[in-house]
Protein backbone atom coordinates (compact mmCIF):
# COMPACT_ATOMS: atom_id res chain seq x y z
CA UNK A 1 -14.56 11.28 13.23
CA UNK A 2 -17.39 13.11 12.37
CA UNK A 3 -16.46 14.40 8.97
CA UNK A 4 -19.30 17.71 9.33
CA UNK A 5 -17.25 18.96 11.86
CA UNK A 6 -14.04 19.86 9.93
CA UNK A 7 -13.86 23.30 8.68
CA UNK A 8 -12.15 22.97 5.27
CA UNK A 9 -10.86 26.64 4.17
CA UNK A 10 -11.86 28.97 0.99
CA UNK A 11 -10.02 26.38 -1.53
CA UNK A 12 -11.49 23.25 0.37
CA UNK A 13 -8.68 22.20 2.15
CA UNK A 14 -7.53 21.54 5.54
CA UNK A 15 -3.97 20.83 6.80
CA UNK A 16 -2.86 17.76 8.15
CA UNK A 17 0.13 16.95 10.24
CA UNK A 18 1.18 13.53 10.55
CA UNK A 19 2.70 12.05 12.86
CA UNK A 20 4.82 8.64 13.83
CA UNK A 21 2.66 7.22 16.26
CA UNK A 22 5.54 5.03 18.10
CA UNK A 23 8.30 7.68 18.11
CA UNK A 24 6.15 10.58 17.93
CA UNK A 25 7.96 12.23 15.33
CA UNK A 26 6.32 14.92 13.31
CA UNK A 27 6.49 13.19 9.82
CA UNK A 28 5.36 16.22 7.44
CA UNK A 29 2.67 18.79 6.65
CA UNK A 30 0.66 18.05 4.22
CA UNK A 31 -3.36 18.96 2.76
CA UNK A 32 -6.57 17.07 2.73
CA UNK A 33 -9.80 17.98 0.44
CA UNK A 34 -12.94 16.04 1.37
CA UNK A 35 -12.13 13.40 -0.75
CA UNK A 36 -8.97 12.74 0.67
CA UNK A 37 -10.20 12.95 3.98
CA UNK A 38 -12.41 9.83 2.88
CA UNK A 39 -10.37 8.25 1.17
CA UNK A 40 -7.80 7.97 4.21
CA UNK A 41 -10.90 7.41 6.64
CA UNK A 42 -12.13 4.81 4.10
CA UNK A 43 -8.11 2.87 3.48
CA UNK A 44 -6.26 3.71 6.83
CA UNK A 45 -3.62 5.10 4.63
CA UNK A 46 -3.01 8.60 4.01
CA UNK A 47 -4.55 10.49 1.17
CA UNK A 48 -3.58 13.72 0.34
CA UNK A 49 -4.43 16.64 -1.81
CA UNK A 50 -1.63 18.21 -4.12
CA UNK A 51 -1.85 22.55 -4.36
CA UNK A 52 0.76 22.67 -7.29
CA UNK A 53 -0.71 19.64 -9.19
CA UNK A 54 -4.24 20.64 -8.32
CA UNK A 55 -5.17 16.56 -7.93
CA UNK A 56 -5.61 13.86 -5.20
CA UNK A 57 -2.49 11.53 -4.55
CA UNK A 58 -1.82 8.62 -1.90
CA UNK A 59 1.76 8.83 0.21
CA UNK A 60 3.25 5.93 -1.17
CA UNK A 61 1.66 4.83 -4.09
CA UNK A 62 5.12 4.91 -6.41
CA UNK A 63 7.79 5.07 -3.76
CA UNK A 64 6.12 1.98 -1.42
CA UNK A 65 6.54 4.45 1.50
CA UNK A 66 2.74 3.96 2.47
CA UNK A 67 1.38 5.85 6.03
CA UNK A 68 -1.02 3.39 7.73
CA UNK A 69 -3.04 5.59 10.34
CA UNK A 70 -3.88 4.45 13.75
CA UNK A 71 -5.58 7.48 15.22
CA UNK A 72 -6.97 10.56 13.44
CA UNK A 73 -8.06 13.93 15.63
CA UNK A 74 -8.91 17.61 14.80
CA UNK A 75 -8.38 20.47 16.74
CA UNK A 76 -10.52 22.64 19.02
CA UNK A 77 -10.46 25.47 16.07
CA UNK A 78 -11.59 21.98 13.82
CA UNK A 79 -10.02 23.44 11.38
CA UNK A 80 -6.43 21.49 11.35
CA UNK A 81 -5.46 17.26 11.51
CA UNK A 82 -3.51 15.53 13.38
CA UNK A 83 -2.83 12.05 11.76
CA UNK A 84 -0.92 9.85 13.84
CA UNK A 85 0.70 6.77 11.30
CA UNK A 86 2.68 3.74 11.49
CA UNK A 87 5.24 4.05 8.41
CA UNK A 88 6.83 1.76 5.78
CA UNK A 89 9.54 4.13 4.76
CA UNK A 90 10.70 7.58 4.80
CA UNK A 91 8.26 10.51 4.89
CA UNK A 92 10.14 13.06 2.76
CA UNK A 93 11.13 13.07 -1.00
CA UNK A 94 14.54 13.39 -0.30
CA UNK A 95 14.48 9.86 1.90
CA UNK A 96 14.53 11.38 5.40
CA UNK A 97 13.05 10.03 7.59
CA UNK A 98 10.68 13.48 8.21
CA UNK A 99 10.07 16.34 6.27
CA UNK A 100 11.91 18.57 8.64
CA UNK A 101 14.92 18.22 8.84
CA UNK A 102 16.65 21.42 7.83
CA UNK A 103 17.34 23.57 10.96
CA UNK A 104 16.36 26.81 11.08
CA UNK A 105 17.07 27.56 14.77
CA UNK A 106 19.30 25.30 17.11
CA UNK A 107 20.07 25.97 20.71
CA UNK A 108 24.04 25.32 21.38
CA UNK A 109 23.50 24.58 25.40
CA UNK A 110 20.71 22.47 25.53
CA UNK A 111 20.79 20.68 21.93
CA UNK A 112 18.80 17.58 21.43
CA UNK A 113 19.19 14.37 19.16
CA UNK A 114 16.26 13.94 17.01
CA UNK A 115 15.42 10.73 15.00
CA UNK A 116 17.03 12.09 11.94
CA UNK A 117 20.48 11.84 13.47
CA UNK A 118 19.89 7.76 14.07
CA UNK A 119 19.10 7.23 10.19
CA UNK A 120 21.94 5.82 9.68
CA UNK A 121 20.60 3.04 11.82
CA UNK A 122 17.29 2.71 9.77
CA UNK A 123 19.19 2.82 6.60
CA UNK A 124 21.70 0.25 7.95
CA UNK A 125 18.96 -2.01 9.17
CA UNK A 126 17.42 -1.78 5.38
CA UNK A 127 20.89 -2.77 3.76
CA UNK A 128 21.63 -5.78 5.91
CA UNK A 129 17.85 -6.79 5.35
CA UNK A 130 18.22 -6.40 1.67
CA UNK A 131 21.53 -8.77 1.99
CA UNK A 132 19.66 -11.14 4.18
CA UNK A 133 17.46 -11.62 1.12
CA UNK A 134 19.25 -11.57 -1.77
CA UNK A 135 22.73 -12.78 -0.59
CA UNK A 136 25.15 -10.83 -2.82
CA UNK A 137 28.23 -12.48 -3.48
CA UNK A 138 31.54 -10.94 -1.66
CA UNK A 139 29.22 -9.30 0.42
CA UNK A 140 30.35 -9.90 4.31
CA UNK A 141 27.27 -9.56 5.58
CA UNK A 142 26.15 -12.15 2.87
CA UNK A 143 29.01 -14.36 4.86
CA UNK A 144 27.70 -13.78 8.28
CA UNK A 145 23.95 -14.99 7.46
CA UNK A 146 25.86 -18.02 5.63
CA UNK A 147 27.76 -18.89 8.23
CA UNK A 148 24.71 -18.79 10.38
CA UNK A 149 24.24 -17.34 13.84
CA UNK A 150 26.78 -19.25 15.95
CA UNK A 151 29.06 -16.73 13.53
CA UNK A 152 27.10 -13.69 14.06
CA UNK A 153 27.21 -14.47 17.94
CA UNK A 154 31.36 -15.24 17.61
CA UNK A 155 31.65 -12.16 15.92
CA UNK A 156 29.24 -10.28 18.79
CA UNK A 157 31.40 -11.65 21.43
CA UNK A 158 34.78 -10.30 19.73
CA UNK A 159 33.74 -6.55 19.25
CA UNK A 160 32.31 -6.02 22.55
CA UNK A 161 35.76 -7.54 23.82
CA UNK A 162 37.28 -4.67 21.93
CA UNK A 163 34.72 -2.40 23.18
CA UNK A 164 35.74 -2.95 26.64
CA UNK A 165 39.99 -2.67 25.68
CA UNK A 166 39.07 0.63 24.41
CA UNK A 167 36.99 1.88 27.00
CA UNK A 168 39.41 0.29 29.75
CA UNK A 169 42.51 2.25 27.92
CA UNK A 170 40.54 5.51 27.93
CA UNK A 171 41.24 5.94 23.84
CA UNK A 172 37.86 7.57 22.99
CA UNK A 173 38.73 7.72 19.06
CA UNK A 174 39.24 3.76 18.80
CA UNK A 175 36.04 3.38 21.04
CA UNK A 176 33.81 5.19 18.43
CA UNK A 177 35.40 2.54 15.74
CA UNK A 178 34.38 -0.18 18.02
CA UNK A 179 31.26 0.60 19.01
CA UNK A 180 30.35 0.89 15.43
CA UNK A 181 31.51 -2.24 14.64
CA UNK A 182 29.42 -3.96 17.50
CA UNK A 183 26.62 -2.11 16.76
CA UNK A 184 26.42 -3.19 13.47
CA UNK A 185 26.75 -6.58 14.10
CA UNK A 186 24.01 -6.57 16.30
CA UNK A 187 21.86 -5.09 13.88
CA UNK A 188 23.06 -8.02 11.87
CA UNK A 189 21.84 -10.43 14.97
CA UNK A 190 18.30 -8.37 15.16
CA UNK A 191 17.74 -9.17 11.58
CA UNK A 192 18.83 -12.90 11.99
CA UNK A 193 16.73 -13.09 14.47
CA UNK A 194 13.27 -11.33 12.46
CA UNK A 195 13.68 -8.22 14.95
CA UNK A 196 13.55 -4.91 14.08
CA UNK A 197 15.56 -2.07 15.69
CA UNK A 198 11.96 -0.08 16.24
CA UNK A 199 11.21 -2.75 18.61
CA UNK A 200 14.04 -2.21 20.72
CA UNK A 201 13.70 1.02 20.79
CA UNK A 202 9.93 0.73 21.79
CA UNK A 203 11.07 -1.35 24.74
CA UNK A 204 13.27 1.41 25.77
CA UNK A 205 10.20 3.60 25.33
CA UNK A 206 8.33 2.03 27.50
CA UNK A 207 11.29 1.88 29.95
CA UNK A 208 11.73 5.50 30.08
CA UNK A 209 8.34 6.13 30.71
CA UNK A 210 7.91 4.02 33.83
């Protein structure tokens, strides 16, 4: 990137959107001076400038929630970002996954599932790696990654059984139970098995595509 070419405004700023570069999620709006620009050039992670604090600050620094870029582009005006970023936690303050997330307008008949209704899957994935590690007594995930994976795969086995019994007796409320219950335990599996659920969803990415 040739730095020259970005046309910061009258304050010295320039906005940049970031972006998830696997999902393609738009992550949050934020502002770059020159010096953040460089700095994020220089680290790979992003930099940022704050308006209300009047100071430079780097996504991450407290929270751990650090923005690695892969790709950095401006726009034909050069005068706006586009920072595309692999990252290690949630975007927003609040611990969403993006910045927006409040809807303003939603169309009714042709409605789409964003990433911020799978979350719960994210945050999930976090717990059960947090028990992996630290093994909390009582904890029944603590006794599946005890028991080891034979377990894990027993208890795999049972739940889809019970997926299929609900699906087979048409019972749509005990199905939702069950599927939750398999789901987690795969989730359980993935982690067992040093897998994240990004990378299944990747694959299915890549499926869609062709």
């Amino acid at each position: 990137m040739n730095m020259e070419q970005i046309k910061f405004d009258g304050q010295g700023l320039v906005p940049a959107i970031v972006q998830d570069a696997e999902t393609r999620e738009v992550l949050t709006l934020a502002y770059m001076n020159q010096e953040s620009l460089e700095k994020s050039l220089e680290t790979k992670e992003t930099w940022f400038y704050s308006r209300s604090r009047q100071e430079l600050w780097h996504k991450g620094a407290t929270s751990g929630h650090t923005q690695k870029i892969t790709r950095m582009t401006y726009d034909c005006d050069q005068d706006a970002l586009l920072v595309e970023v692999v990252p290690l936690g949630p975007a927003c303050h609040t611990g969403a996954i993006s910045c927006f997330h409040e809807e303003l307008i939603v169309d009714q008949e042709n409605d789409r599932a964003s990433l911020s209704d799978y979350e719960i899957l994210m945050k999930l994935e976090k717990l059960i790696d947090s028990r992996e590690k630290e093994r909390p007594e009582g904890a029944y995930t603590t006794y599946l990654f005890e028991k080891g994976v034979d377990k894990i795969l027993k208890k795999i086995g049972e739940e889809a059984a019970e997926v299929i019994i609900a699906a087979k007796n048409r019972d749509s409320e005990e199905l939702k139970w069950e599927a939750a219950d398999l789901l987690y335990h795969l989730l359980v599996l993935l982690t067992e098995q040093k897998l994240s659920v990004k990378e299944v969803l990747t694959v299915l990415e890549k499926r869609h595509v062709k």
